[in-house]
N, C-alpha and C. Protein backbone atom coordinates (compact mmCIF):
# COMPACT_ATOMS: atom_id res chain seq x y z
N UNK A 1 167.96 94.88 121.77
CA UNK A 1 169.34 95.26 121.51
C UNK A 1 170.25 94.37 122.35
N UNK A 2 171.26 93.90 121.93
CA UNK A 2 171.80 93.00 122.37
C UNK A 2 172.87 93.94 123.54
N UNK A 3 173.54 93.04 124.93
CA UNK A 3 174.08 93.68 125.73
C UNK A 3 175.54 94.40 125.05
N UNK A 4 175.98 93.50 123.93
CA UNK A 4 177.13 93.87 123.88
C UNK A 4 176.88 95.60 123.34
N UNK A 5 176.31 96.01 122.82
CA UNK A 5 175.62 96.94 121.97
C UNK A 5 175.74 98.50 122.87
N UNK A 6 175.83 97.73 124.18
CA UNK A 6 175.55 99.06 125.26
C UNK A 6 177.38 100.08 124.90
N UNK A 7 178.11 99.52 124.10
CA UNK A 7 179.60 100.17 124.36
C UNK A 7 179.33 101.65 123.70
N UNK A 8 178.07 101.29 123.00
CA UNK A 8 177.95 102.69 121.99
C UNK A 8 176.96 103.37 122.71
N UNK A 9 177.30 104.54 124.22
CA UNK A 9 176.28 105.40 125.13
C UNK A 9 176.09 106.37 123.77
N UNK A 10 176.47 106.59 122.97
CA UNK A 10 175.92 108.00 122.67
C UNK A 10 175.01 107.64 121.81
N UNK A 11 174.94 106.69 120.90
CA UNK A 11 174.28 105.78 120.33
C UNK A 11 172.76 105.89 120.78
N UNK A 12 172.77 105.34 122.22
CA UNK A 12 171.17 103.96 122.81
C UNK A 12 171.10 105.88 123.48
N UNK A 13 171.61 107.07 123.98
CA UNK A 13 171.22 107.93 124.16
C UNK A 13 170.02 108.45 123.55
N UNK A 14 170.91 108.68 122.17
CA UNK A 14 170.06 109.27 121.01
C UNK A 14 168.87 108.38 120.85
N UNK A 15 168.99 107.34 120.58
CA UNK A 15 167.47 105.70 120.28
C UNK A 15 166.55 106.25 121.76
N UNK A 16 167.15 106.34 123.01
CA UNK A 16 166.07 106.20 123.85
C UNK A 16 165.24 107.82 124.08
N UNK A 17 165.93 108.93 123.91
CA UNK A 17 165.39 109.88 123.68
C UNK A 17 164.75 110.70 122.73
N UNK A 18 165.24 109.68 121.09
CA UNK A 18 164.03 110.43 119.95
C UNK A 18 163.11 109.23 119.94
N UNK A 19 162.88 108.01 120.67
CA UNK A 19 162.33 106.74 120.52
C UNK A 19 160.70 107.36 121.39
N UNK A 20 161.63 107.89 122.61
CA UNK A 20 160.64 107.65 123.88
C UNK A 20 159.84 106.49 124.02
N UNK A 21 160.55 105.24 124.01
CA UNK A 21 160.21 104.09 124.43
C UNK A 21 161.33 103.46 125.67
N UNK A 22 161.34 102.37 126.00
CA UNK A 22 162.14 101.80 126.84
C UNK A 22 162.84 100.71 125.63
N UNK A 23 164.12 100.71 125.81
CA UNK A 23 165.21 99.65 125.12
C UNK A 23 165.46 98.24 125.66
N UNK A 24 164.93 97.51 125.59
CA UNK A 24 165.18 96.20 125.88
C UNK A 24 166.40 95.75 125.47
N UNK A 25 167.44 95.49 126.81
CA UNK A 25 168.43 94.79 126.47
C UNK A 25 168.61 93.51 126.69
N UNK A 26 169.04 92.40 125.99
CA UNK A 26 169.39 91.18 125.78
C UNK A 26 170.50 90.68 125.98
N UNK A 27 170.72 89.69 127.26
CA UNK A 27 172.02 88.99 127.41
C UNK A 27 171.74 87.30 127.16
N UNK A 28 172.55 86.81 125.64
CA UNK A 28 172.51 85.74 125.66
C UNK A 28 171.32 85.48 125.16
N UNK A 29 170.29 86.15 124.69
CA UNK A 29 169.08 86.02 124.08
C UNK A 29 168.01 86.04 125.28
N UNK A 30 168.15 86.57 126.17
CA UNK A 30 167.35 86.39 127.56
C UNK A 30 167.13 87.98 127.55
N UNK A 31 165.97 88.54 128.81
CA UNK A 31 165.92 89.61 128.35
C UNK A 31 166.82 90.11 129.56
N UNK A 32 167.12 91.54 129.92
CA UNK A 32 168.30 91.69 131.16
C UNK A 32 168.50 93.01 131.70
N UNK A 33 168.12 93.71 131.22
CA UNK A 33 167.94 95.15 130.84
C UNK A 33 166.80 96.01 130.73
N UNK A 34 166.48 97.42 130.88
CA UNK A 34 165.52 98.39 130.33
C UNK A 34 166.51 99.66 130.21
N UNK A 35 166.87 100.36 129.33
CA UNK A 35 167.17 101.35 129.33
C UNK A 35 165.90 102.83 128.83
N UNK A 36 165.95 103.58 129.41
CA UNK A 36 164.79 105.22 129.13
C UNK A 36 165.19 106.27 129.11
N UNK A 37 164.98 107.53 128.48
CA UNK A 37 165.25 108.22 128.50
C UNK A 37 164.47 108.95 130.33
N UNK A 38 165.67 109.75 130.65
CA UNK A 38 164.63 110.36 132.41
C UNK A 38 163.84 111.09 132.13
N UNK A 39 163.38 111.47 131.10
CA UNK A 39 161.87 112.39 130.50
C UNK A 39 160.61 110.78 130.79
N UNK A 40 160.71 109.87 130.18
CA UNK A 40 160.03 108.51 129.70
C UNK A 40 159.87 107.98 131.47
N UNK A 41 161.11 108.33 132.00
CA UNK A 41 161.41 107.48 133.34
C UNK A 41 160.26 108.10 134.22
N UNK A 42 160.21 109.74 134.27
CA UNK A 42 159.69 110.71 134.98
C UNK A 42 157.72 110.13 134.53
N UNK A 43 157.92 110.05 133.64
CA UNK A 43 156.33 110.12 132.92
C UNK A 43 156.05 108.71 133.66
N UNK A 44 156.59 107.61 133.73
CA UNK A 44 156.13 106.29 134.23
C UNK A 44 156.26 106.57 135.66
N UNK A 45 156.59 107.24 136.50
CA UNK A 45 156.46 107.17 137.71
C UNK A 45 155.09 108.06 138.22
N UNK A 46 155.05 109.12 137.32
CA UNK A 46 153.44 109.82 137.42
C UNK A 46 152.63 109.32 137.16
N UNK A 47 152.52 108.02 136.39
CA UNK A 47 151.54 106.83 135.79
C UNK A 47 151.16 106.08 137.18
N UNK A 48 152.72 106.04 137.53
CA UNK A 48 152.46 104.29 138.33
C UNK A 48 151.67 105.24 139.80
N UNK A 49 151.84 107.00 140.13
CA UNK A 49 151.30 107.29 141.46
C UNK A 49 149.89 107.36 141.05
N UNK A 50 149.58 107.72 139.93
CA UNK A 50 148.16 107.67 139.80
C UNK A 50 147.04 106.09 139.92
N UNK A 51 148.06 105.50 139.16
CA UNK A 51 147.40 104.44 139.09
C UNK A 51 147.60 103.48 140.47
N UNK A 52 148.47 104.21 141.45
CA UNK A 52 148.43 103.09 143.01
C UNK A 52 147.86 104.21 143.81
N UNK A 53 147.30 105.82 143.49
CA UNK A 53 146.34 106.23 143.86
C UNK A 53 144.58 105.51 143.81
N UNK A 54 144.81 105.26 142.78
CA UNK A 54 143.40 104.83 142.24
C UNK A 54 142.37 103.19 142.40
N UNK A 55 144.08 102.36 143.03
CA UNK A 55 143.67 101.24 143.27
C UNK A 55 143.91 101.36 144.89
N UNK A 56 144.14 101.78 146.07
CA UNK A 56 144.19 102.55 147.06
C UNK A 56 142.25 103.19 147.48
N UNK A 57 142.20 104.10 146.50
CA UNK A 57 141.07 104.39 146.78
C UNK A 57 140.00 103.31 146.55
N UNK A 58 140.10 102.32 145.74
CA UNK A 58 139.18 100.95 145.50
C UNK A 58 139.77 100.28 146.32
N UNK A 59 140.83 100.35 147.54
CA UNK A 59 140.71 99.37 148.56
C UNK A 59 139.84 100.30 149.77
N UNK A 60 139.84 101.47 150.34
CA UNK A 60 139.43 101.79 150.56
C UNK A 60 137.56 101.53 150.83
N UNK A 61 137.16 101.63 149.06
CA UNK A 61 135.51 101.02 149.22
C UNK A 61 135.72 99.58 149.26
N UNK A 62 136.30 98.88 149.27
CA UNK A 62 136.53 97.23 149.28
C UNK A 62 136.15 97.15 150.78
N UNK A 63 136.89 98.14 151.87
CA UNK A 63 137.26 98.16 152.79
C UNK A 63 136.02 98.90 153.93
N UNK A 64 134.73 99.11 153.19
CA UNK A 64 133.68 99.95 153.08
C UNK A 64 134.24 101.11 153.85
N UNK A 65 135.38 102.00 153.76
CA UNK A 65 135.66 102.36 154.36
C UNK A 65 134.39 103.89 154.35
N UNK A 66 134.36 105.52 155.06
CA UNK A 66 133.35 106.21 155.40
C UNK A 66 133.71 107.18 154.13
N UNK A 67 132.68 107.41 153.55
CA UNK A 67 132.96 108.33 152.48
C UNK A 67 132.92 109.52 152.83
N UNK A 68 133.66 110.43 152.35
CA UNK A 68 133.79 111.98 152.80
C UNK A 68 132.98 112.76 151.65
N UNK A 69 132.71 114.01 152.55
CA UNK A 69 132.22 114.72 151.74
C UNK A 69 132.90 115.76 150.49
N UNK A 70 133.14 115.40 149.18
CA UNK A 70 134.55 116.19 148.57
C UNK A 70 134.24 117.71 149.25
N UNK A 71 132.68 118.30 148.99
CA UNK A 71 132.79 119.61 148.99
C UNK A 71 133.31 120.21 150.47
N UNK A 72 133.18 119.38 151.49
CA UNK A 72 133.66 119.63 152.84
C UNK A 72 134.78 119.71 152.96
N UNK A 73 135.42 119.19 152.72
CA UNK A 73 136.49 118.58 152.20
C UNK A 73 137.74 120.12 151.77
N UNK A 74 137.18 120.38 150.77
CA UNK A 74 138.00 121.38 150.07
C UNK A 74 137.66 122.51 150.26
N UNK A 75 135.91 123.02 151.11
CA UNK A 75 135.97 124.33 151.66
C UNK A 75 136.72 123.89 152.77
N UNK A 76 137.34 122.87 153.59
CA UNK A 76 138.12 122.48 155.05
C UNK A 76 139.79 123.44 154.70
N UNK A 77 139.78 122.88 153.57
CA UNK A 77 141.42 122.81 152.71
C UNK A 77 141.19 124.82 152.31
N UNK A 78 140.62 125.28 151.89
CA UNK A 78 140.61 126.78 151.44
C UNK A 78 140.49 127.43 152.77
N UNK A 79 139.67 126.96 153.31
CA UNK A 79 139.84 127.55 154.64
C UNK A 79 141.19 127.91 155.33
N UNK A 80 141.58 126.44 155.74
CA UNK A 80 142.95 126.54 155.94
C UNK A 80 144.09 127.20 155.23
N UNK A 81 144.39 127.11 154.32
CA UNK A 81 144.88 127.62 153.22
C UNK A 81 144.96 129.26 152.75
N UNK A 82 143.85 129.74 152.44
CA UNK A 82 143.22 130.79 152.14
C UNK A 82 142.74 131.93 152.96
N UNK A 83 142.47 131.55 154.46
CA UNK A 83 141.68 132.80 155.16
C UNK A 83 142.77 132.75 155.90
């Protein structure tokens, strides 16, 4: 969508919230822009913690770091928690 395009909010509203995609805006034919709906915005930030959870824990074994025991682990956490 071209930048000039942005004058119409109620417009790229409606596109980015029945789309649920991200709107690529264009200045000059270059790209310049992302517009999302904050439903789309919310969902990519729960993506991006999982997925820098997950590469975190593969630095971790990169890192040979000491493996824990899960089940210790979470009777440690109920314990605390719970009694």
């Amino acid at each position: 969508m071209p930048i000039k395009d942005l004058r119409n909010t109620t417009e790229i509203s409606n596109i980015a919230h029945n789309a649920q995609e991200p709107i690529f805006i264009t200045n000059n034919g270059y790209s310049d822009l992302v517009i999302m709906s904050s439903e789309l915005y919310d969902k990519y930030v729960k993506i991006n913690r999982i997925d820098q959870a997950i590469f975190e824990s593969g630095q971790e074994i990169t890192n040979e770091s000491e493996a824990v025991d899960a089940q210790l682990v979470f009777a440690e956490l109920e314990k605390k928690h719970f009694e």
